[in-house]
C-alpha atoms as a PDB file:
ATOM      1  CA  UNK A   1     -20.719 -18.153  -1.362  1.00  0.00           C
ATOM      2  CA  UNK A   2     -20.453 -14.251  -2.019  1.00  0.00           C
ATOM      3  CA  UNK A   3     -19.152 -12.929  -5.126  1.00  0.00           C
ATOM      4  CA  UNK A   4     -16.433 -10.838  -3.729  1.00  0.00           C
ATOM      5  CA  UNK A   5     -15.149 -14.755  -2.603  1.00  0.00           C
ATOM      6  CA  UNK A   6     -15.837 -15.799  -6.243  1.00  0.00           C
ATOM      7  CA  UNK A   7     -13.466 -13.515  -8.244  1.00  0.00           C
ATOM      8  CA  UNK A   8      -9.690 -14.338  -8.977  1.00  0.00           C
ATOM      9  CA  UNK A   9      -7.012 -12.394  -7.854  1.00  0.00           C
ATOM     10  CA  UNK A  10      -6.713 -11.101 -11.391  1.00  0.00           C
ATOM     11  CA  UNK A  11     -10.391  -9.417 -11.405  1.00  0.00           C
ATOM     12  CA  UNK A  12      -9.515  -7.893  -7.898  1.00  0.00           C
ATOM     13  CA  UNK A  13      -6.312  -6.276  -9.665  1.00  0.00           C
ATOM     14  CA  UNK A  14      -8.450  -5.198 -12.730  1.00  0.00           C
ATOM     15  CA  UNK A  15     -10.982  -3.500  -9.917  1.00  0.00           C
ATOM     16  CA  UNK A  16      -8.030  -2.412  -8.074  1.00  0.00           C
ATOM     17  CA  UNK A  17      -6.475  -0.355 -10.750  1.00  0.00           C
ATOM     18  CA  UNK A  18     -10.089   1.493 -11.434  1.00  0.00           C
ATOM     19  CA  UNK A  19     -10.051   2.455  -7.850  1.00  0.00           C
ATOM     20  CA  UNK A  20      -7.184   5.260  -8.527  1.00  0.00           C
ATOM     21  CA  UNK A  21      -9.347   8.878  -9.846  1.00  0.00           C
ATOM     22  CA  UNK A  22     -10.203   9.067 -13.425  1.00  0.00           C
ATOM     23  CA  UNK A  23     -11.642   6.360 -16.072  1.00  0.00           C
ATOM     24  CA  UNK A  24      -9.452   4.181 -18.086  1.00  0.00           C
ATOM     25  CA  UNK A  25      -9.504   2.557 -21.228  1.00  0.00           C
ATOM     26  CA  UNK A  26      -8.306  -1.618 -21.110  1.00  0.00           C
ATOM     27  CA  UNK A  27      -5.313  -0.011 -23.118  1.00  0.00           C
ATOM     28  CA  UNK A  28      -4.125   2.206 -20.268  1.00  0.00           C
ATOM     29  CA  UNK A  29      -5.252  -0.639 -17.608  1.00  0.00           C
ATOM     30  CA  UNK A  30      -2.358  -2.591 -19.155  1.00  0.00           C
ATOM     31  CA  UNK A  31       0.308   0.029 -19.540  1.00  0.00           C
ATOM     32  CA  UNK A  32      -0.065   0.602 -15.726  1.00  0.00           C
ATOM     33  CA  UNK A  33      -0.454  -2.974 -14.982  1.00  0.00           C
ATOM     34  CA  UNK A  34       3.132  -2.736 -16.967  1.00  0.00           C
ATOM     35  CA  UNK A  35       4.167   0.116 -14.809  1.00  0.00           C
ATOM     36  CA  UNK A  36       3.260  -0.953 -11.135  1.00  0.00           C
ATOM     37  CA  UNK A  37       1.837  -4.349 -10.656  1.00  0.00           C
ATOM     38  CA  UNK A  38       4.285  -6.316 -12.803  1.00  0.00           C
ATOM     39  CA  UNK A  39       7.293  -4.912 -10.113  1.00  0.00           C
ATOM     40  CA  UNK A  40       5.544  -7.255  -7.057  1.00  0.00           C
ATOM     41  CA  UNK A  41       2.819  -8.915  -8.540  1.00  0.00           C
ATOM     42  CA  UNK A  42       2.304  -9.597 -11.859  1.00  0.00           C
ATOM     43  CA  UNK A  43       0.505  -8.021 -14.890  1.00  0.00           C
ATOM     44  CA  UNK A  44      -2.238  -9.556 -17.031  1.00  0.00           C
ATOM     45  CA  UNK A  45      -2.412  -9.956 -20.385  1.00  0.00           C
ATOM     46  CA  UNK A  46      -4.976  -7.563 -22.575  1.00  0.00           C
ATOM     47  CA  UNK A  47      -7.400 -10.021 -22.946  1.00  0.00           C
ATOM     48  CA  UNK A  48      -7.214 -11.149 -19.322  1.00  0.00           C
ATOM     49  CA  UNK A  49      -7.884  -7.192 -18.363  1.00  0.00           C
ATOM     50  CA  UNK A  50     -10.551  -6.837 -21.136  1.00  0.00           C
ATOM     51  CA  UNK A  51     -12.553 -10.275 -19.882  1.00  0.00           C
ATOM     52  CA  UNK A  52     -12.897  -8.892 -16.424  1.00  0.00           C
ATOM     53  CA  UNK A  53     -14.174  -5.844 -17.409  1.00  0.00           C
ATOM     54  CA  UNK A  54     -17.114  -7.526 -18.734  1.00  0.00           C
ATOM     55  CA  UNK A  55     -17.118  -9.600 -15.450  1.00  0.00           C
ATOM     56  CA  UNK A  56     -16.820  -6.388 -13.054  1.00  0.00           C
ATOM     57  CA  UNK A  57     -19.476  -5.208 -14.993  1.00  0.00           C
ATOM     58  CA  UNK A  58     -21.946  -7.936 -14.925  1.00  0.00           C
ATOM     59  CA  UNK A  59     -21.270  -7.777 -10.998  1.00  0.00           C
ATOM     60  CA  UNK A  60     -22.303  -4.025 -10.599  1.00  0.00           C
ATOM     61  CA  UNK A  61     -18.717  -3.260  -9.986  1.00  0.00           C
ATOM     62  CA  UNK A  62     -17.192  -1.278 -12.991  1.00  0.00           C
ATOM     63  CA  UNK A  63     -19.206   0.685 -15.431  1.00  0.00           C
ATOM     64  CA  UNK A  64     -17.818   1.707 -18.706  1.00  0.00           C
ATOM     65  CA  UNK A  65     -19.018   4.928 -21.278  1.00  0.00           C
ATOM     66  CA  UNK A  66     -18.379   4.865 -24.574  1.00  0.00           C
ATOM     67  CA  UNK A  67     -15.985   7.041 -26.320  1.00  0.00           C
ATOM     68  CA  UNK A  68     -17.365  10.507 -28.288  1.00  0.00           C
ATOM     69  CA  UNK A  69     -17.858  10.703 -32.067  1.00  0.00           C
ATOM     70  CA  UNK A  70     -14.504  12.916 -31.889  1.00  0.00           C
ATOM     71  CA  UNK A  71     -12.308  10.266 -31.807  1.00  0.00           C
ATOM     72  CA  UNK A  72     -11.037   8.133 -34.700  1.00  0.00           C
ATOM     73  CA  UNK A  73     -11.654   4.441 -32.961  1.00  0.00           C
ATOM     74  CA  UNK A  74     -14.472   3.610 -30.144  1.00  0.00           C
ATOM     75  CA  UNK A  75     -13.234   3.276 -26.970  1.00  0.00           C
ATOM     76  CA  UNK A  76     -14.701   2.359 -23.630  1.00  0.00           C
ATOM     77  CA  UNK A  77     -13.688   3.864 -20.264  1.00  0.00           C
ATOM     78  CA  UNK A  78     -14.178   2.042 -17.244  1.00  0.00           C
ATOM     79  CA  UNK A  79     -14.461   3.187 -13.785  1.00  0.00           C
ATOM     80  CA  UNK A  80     -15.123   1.769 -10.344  1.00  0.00           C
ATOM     81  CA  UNK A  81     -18.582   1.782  -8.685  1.00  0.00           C
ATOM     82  CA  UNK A  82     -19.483   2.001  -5.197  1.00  0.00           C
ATOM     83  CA  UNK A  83     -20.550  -1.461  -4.854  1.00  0.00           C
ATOM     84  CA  UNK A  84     -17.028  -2.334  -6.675  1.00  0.00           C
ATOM     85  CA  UNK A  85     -15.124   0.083  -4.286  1.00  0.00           C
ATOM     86  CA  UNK A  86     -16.922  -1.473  -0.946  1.00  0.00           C
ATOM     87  CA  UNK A  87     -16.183  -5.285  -2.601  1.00  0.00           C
ATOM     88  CA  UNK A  88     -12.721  -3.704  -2.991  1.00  0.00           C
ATOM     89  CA  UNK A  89     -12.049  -2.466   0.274  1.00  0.00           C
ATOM     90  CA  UNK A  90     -13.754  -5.670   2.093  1.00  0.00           C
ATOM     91  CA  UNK A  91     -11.399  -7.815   0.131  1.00  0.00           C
ATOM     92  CA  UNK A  92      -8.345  -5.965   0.886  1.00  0.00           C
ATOM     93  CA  UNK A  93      -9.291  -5.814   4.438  1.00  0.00           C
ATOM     94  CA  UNK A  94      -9.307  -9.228   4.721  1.00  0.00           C
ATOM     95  CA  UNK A  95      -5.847 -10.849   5.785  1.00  0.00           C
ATOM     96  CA  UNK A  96      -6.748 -14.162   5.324  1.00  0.00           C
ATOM     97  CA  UNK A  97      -6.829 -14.014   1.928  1.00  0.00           C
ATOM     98  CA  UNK A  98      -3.493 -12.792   1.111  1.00  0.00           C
ATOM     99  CA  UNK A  99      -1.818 -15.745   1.687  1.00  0.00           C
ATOM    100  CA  UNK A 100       2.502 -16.254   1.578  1.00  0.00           C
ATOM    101  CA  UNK A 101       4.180 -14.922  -1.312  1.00  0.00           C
ATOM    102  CA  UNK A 102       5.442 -17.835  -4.220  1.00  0.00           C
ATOM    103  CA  UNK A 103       8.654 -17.608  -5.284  1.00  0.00           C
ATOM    104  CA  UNK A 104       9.333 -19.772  -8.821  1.00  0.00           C
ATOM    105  CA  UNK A 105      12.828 -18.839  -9.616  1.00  0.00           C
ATOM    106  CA  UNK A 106      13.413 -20.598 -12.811  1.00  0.00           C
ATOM    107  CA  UNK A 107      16.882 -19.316 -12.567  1.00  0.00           C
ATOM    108  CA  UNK A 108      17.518 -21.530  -9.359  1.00  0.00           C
ATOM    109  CA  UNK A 109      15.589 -24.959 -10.965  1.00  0.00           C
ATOM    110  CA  UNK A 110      18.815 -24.529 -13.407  1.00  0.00           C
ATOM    111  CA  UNK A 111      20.904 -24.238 -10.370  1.00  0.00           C
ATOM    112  CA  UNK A 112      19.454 -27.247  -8.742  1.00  0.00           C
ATOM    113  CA  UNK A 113      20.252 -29.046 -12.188  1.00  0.00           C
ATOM    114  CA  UNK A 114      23.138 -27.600 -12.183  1.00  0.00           C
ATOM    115  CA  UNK A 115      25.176 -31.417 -12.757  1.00  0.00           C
ATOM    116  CA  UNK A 116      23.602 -31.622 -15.606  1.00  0.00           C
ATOM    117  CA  UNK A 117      25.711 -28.626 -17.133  1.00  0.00           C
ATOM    118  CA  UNK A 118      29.204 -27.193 -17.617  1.00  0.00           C
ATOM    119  CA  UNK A 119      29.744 -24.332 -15.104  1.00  0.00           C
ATOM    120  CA  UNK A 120      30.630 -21.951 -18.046  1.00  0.00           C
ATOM    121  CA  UNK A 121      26.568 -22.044 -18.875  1.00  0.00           C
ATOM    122  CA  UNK A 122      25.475 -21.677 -15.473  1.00  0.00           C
ATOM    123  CA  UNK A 123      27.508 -18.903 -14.897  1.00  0.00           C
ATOM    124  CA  UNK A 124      26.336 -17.134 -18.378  1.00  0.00           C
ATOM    125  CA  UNK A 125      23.100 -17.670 -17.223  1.00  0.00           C
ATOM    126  CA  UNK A 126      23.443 -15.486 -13.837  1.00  0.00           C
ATOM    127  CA  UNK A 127      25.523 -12.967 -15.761  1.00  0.00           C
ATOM    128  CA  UNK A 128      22.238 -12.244 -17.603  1.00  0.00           C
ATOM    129  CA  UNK A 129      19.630 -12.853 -14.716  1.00  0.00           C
ATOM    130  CA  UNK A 130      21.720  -9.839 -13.251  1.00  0.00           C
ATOM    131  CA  UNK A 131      21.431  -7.942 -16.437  1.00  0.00           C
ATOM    132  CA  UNK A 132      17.837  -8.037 -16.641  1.00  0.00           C
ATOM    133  CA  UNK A 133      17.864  -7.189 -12.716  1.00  0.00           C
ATOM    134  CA  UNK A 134      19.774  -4.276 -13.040  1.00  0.00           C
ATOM    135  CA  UNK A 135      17.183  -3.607 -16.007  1.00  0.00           C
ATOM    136  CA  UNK A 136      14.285  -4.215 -14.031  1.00  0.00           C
ATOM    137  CA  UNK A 137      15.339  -2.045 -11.101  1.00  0.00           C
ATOM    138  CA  UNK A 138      15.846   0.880 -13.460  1.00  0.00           C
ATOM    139  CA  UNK A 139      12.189   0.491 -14.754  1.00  0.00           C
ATOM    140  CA  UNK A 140      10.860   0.373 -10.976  1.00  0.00           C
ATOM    141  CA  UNK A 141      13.260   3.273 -10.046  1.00  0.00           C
ATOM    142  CA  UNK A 142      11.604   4.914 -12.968  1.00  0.00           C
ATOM    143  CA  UNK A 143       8.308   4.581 -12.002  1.00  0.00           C
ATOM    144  CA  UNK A 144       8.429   5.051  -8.421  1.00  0.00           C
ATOM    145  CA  UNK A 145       9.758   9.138  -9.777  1.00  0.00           C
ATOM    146  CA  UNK A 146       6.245   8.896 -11.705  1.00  0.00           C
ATOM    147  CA  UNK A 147       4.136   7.478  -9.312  1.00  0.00           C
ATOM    148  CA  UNK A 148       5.770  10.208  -6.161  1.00  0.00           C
ATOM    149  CA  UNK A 149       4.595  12.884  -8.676  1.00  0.00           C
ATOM    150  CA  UNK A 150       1.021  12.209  -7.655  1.00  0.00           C
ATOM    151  CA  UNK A 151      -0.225  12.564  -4.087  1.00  0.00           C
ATOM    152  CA  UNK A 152      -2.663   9.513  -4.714  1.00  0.00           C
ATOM    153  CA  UNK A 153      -0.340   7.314  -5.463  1.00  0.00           C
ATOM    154  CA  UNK A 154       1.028   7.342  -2.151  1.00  0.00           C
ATOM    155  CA  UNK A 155       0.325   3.453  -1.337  1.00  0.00           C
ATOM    156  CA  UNK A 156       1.515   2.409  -4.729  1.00  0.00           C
ATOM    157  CA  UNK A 157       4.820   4.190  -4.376  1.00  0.00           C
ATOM    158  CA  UNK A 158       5.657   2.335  -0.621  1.00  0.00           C
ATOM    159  CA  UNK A 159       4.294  -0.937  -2.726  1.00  0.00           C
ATOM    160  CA  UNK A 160       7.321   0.252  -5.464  1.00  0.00           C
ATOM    161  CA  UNK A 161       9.702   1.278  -2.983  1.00  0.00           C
ATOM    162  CA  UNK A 162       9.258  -2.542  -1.848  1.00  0.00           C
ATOM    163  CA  UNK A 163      10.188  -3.934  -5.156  1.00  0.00           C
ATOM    164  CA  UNK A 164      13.536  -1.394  -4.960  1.00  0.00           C
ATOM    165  CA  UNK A 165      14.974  -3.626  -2.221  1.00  0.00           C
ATOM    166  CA  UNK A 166      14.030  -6.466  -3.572  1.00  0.00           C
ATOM    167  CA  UNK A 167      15.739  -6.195  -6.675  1.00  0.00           C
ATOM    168  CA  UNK A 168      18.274  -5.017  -4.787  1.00  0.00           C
ATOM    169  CA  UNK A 169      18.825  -7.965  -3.018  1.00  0.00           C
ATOM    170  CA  UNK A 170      18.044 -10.184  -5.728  1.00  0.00           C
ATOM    171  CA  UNK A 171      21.079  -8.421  -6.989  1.00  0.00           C
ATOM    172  CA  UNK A 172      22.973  -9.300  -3.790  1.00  0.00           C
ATOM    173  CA  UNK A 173      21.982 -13.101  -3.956  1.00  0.00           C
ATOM    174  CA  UNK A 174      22.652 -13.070  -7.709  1.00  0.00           C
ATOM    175  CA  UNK A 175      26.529 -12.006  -7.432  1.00  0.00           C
ATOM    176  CA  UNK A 176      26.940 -14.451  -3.990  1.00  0.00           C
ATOM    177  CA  UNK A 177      25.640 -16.881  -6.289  1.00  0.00           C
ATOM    178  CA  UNK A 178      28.682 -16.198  -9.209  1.00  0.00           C
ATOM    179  CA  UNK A 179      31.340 -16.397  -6.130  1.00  0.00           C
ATOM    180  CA  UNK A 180      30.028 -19.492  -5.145  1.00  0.00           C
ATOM    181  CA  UNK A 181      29.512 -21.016  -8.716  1.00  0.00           C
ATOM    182  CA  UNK A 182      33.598 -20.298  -8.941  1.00  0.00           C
ATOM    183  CA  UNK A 183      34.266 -22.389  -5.978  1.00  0.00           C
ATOM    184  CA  UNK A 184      31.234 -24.850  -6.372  1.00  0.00           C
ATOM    185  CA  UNK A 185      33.426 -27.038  -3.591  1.00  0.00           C
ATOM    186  CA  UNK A 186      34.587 -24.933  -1.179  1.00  0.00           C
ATOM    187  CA  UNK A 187      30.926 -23.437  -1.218  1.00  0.00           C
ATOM    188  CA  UNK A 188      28.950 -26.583  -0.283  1.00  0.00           C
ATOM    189  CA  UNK A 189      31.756 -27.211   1.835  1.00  0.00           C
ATOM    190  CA  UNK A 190      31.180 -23.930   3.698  1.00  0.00           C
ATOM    191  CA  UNK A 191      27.273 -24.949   3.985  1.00  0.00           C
ATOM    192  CA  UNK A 192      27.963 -28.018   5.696  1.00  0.00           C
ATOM    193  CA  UNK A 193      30.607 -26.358   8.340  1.00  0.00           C
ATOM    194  CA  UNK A 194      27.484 -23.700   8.784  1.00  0.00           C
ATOM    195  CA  UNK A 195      24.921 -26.839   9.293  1.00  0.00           C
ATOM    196  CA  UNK A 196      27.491 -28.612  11.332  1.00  0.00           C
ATOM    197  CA  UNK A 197      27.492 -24.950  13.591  1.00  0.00           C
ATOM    198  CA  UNK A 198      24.421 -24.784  13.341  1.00  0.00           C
ATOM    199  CA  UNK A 199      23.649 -27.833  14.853  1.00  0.00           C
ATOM    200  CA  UNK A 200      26.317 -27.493  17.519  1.00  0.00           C
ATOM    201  CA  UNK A 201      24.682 -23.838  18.356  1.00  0.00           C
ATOM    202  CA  UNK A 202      21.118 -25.826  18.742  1.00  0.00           C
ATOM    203  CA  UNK A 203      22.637 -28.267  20.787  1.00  0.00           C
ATOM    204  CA  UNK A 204      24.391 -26.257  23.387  1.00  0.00           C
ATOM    205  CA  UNK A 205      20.817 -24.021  23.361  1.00  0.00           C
ATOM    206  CA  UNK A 206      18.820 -26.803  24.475  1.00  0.00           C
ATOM    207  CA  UNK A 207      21.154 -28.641  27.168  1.00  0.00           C
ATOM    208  CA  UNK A 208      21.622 -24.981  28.694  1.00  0.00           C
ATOM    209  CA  UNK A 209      17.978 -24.857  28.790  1.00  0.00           C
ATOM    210  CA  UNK A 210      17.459 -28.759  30.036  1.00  0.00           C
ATOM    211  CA  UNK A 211      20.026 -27.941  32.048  1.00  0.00           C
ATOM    212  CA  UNK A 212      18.659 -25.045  33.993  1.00  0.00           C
ATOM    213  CA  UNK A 213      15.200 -26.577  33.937  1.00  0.00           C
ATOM    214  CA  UNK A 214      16.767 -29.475  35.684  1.00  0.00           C
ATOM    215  CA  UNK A 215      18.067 -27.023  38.062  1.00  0.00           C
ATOM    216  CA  UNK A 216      15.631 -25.117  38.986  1.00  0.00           C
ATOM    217  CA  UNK A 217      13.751 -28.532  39.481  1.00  0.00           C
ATOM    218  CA  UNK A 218      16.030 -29.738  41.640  1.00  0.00           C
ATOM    219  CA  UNK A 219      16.843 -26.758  43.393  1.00  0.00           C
ATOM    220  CA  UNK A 220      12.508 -27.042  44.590  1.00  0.00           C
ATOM    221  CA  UNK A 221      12.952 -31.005  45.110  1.00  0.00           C
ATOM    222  CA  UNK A 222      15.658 -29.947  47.559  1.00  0.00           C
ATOM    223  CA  UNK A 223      13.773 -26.270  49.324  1.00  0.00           C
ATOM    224  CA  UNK A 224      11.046 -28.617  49.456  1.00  0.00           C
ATOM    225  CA  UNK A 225      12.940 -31.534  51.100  1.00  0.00           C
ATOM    226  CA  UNK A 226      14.404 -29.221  53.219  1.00  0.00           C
ATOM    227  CA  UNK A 227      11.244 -27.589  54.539  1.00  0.00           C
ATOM    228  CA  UNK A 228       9.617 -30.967  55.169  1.00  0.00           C
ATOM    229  CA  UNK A 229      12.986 -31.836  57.547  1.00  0.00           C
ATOM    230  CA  UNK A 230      12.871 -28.423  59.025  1.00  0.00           C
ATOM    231  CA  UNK A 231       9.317 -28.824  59.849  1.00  0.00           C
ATOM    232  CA  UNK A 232       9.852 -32.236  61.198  1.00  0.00           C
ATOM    233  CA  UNK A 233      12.845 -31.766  63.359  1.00  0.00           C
ATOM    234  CA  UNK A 234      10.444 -28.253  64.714  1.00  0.00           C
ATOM    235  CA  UNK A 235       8.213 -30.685  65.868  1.00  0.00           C
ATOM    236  CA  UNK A 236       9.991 -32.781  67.300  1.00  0.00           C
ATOM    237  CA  UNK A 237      11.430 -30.096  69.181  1.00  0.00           C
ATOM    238  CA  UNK A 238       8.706 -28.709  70.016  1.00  0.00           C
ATOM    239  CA  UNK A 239       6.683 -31.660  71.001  1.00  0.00           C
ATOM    240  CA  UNK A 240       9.262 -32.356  73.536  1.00  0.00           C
ATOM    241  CA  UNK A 241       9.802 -28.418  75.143  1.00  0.00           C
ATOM    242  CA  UNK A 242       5.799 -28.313  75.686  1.00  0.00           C
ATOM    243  CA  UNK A 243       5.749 -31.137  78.525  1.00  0.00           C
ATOM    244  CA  UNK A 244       8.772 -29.264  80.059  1.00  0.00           C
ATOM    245  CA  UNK A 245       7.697 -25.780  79.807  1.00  0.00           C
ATOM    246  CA  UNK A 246       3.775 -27.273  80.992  1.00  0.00           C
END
């Protein structure tokens, strides 16, 4: 097995964020982990960053320099290598790998529990999941303005523009969600008149389709049948005119 099939998704993020120009400290790994991946992804922790370093290293694909005698604390800066940038590009090439997104909305387990508390909590609770949403799409909106600053940040500005509308629609969901929390009857009523349609819809959908299948079928049975008389009753026919006309 290769090492580029070795690595966790976190070290391909690490190597990922060296591939941008310049050379970065772990420090400033993190605040733009903080600043781009957290908004569709996630962002490691320091230490997580700082351990693979030393494994992109040990694979040939980051190298670090030490910091000068000019500044107060040592420092390393880390920047991609071409073996780390071809690894890179292979493994972002490669669709297979990418996988569905996971959605863990720990919001919606309380939801799903939701008979185990009074209403009053559960609506507190989306109240503030739409606080920190409206929080959260401020800090994206924030940073896409940064990252559109900077022609190479092109890619990572479409990948922020994505997180936009999906706050945006988590916003959406979250205030459906507080209508249907006040009515928590007349909304799963409404979802089983929708399934009931629904099922009705898929119903009519395949009979039509049976239905002209069966058609069709029949209406070749029949040409068929048809042509088979036709032909016979020709014969016949003709069997009988050739004596006469011989």
């Amino acid at each position: 097995m290769s090492k580029k099939q070795d690595l966790p998704p976190t070290a391909w993020a690490v190597l990922g964020l060296l591939s941008f120009p310049g050379e970065r400290t772990g420090y400033e790994l993190k605040k733009w982990a903080d600043s781009s991946l957290r908004f569709f992804y996630w962002s490691p922790a320091i230490s997580q960053i700082y351990a693979e370093l030393r494994r992109l290293e040990e694979l040939g694909y980051a190298a670090s320099t030490p910091s000068g005698p000019q500044e107060a604390r040592a420092k390393r800066r880390y920047a991609i290598t071409d073996a780390g940038r071809e690894a890179l590009a292979g493994w972002a090439s490669d669709t297979a790998e990418a996988g569905p997104p996971v959605l863990k909305h720990g919001l919606m387990l309380r939801i799903w529990l939701g008979h185990l508390a009074e209403p009053e909590l559960l609506r507190a609770m989306v109240g503030g999941h739409l606080e920190r949403t409206r929080g959260e799409l401020a800090a994206v909106r924030e940073a896409m303005a940064q990252a559109a600053e900077v022609p190479q940040w092109a890619f990572p500005a479409l990948a922020l523009r994505w997180s936009e509308r999906q706050h945006l629609a988590e916003l959406e969901l979250g205030e459906a969600l507080l209508a249907d929390l006040a009515d928590p009857a007349g909304a799963v009523a409404a979802v089983a008149d929708a399934g009931r349609q629904g099922g009705a819809d898929a119903g009519r959908q395949g009979g039509a389709g049976a239905g002209g299948r069966g058609g069709a079928d029949a209406g070749r049975q029949g040409g068929g049948d048809a042509g088979g008389r036709g032909g016979a009753d020709a014969g016949r026919q003709g069997g009988g005119d050739a004596p006469t006309r011989g």
